[in-house]
C-alpha atoms as a PDB file:
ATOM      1  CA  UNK A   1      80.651  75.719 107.296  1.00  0.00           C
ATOM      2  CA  UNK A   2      84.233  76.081 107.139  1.00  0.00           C
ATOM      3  CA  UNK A   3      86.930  77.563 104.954  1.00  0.00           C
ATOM      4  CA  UNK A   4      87.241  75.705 101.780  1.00  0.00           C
ATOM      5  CA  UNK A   5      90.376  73.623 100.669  1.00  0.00           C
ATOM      6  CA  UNK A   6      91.179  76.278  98.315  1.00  0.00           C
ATOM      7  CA  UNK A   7      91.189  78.937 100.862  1.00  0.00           C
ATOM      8  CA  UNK A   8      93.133  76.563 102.767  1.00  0.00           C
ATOM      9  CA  UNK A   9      95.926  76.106 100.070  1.00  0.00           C
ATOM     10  CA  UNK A  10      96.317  79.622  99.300  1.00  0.00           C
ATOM     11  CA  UNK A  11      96.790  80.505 102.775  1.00  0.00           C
ATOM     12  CA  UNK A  12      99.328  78.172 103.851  1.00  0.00           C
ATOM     13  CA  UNK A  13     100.858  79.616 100.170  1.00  0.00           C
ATOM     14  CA  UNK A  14     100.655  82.486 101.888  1.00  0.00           C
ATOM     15  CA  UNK A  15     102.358  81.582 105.170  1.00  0.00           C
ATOM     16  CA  UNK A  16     105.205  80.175 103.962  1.00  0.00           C
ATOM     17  CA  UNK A  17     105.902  82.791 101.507  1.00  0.00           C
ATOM     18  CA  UNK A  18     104.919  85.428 104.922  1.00  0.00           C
ATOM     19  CA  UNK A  19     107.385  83.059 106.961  1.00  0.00           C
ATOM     20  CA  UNK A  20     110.283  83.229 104.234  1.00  0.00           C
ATOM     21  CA  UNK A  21     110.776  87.049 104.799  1.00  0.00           C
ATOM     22  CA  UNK A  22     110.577  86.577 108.609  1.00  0.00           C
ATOM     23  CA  UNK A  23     107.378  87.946 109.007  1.00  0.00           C
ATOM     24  CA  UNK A  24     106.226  87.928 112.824  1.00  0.00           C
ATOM     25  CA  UNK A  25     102.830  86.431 114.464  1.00  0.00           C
ATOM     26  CA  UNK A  26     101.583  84.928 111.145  1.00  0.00           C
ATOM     27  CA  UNK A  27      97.979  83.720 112.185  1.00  0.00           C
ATOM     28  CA  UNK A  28      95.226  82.339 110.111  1.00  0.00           C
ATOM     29  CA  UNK A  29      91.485  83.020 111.058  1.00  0.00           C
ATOM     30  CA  UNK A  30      88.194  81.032 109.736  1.00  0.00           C
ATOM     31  CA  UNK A  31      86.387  84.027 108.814  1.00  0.00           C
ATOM     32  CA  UNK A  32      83.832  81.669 106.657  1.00  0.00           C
ATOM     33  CA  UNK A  33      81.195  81.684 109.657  1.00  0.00           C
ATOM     34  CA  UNK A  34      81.266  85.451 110.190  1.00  0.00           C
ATOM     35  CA  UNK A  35      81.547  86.799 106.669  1.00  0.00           C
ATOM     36  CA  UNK A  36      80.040  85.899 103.490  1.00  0.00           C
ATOM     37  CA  UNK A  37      82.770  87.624 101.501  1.00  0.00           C
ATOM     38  CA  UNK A  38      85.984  85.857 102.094  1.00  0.00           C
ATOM     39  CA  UNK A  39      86.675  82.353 104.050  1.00  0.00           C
ATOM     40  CA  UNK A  40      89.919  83.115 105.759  1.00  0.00           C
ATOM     41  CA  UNK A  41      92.186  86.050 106.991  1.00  0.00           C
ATOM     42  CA  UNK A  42      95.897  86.137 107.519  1.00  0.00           C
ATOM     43  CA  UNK A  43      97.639  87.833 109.193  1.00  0.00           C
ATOM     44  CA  UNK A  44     101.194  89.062 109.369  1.00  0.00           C
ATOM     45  CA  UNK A  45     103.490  91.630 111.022  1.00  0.00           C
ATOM     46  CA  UNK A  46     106.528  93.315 109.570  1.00  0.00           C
ATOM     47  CA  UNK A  47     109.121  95.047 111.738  1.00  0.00           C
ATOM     48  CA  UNK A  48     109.357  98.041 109.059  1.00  0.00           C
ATOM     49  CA  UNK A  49     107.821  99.261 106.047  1.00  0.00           C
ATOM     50  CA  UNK A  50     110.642  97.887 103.518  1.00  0.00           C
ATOM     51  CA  UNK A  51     109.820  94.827 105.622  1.00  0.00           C
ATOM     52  CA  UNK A  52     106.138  95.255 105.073  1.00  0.00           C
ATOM     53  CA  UNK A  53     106.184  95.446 100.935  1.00  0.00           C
ATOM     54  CA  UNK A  54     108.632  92.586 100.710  1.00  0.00           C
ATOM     55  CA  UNK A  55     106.057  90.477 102.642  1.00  0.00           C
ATOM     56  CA  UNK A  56     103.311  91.555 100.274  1.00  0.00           C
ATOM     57  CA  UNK A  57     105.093  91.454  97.196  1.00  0.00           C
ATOM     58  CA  UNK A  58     106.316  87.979  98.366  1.00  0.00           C
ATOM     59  CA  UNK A  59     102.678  86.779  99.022  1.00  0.00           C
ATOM     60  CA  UNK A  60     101.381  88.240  95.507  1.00  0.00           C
ATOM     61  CA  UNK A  61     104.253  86.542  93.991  1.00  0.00           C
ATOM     62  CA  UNK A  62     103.602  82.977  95.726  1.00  0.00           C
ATOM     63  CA  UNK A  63      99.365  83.036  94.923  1.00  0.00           C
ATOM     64  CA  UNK A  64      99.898  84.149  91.304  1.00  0.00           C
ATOM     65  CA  UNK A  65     101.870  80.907  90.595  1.00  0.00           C
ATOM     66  CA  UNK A  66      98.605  78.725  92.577  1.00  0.00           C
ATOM     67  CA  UNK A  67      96.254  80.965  89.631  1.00  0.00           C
ATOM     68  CA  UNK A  68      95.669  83.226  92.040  1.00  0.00           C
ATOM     69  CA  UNK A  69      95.488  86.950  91.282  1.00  0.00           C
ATOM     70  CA  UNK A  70      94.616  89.850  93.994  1.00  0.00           C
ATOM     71  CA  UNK A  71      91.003  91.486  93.510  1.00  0.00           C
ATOM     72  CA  UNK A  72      91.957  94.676  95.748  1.00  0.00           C
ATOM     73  CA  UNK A  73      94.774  95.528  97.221  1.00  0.00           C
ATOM     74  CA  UNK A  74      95.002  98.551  99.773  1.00  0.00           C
ATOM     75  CA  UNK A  75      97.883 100.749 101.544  1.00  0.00           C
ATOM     76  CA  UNK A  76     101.045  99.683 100.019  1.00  0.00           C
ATOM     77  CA  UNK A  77     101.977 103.164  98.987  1.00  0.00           C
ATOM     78  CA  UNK A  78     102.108 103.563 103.256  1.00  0.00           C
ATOM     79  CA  UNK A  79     103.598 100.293 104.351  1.00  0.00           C
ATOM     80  CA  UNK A  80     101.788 100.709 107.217  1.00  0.00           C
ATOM     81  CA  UNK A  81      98.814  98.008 106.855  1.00  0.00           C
ATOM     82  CA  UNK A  82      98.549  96.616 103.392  1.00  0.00           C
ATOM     83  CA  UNK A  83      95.449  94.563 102.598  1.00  0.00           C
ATOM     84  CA  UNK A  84      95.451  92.025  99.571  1.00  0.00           C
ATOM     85  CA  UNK A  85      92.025  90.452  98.629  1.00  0.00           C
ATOM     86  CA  UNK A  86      92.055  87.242  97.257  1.00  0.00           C
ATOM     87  CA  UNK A  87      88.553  86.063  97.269  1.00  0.00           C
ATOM     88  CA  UNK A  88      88.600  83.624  99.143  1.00  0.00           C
ATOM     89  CA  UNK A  89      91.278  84.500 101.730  1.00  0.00           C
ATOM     90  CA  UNK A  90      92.141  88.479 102.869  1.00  0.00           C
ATOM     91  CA  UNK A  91      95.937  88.667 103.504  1.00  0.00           C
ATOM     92  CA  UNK A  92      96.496  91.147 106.024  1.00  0.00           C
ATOM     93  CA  UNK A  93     100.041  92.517 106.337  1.00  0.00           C
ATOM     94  CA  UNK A  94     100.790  94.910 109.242  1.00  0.00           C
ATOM     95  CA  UNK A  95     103.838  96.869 111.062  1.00  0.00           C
ATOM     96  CA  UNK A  96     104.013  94.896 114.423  1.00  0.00           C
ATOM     97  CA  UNK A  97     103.142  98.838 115.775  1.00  0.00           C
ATOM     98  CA  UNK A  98      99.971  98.851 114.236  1.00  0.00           C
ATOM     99  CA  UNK A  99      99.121  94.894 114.910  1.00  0.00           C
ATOM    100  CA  UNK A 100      99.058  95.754 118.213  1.00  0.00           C
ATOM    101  CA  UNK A 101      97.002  98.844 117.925  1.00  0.00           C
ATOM    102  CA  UNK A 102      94.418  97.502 115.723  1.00  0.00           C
ATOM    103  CA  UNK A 103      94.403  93.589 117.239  1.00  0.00           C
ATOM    104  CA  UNK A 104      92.583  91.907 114.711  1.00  0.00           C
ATOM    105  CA  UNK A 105      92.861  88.854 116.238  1.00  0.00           C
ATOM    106  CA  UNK A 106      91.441  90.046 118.786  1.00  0.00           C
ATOM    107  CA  UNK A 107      88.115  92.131 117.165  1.00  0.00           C
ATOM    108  CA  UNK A 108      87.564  87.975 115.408  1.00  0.00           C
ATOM    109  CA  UNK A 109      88.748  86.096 118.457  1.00  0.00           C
ATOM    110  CA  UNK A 110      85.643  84.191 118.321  1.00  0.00           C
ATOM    111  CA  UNK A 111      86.777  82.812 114.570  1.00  0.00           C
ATOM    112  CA  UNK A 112      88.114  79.392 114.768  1.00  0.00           C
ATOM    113  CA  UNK A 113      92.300  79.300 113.413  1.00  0.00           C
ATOM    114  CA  UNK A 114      93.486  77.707 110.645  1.00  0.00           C
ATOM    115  CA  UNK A 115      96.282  75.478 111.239  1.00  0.00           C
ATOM    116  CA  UNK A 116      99.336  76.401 109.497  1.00  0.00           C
ATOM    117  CA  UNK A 117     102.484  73.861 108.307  1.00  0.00           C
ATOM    118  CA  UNK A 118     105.009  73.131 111.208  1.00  0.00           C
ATOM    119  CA  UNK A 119     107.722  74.966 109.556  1.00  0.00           C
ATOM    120  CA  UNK A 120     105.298  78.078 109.194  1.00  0.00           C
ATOM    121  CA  UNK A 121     104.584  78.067 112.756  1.00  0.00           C
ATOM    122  CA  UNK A 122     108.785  77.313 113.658  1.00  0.00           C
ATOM    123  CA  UNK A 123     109.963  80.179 111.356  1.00  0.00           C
ATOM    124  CA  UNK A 124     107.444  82.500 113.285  1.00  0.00           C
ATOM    125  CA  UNK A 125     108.435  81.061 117.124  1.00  0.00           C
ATOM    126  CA  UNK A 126     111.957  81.594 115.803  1.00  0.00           C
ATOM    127  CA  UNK A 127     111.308  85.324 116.046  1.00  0.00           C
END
């Protein structure tokens, strides 16, 4: 099984929106194997917390006009991590500190990755 098309369309959503506000190492995991919850995770890095909530806010902002509306969202007071469930995809958006200390790419390295857009993938190599 792999993620479905809608999981796929709200994450590259997602990207892009990640990729507008320079967000850094944007990454999208099939999950759909390993979890029964959610089908994909992404994953983002802001270089600040100001950074952090424009991300999210910019992500929330993107899925709501695809129908999409978050079913739990987690640690946006802190900036620090925020998590923002969608169902079908988990949008993770970290501090490039904490990315590194918590390497959730690498705890699902075994998870296949969703291919993002070209200009999703440029905007983050042009970091």
């Amino acid at each position: 099984m792999t993620a479905s098309a809608r999981a796929v369309e709200l994450t590259v959503a997602a990207a892009r929106a990640a990729a507008d506000l320079k967000a850094e190492e944007i990454l999208a995991l099939d999950v759909s194997e390993q979890l029964v919850l959610t089908d994909v995770f992404l994953i983002a890095s802001g270089t600040n917390e100001r950074q952090v909530g424009a991300i999210v806010d910019a992500v929330e902002e993107a899925l709501h006009k695809l129908g999409a509306k978050p079913l739990r969202r987690e640690g946006k007071g802190e900036g620090r991590w925020v998590l923002i469930d969608f169902g079908d995809v988990v949008v993770h958006v970290q501090h490039a500190e904490d990315r590194v200390y918590y390497a959730l790419e690498r705890l699902w390295k075994d998870c296949p990755l969703v291919e993002l857009p070209a200009d999703v993938v440029a905007a983050t190599a042009a970091e």
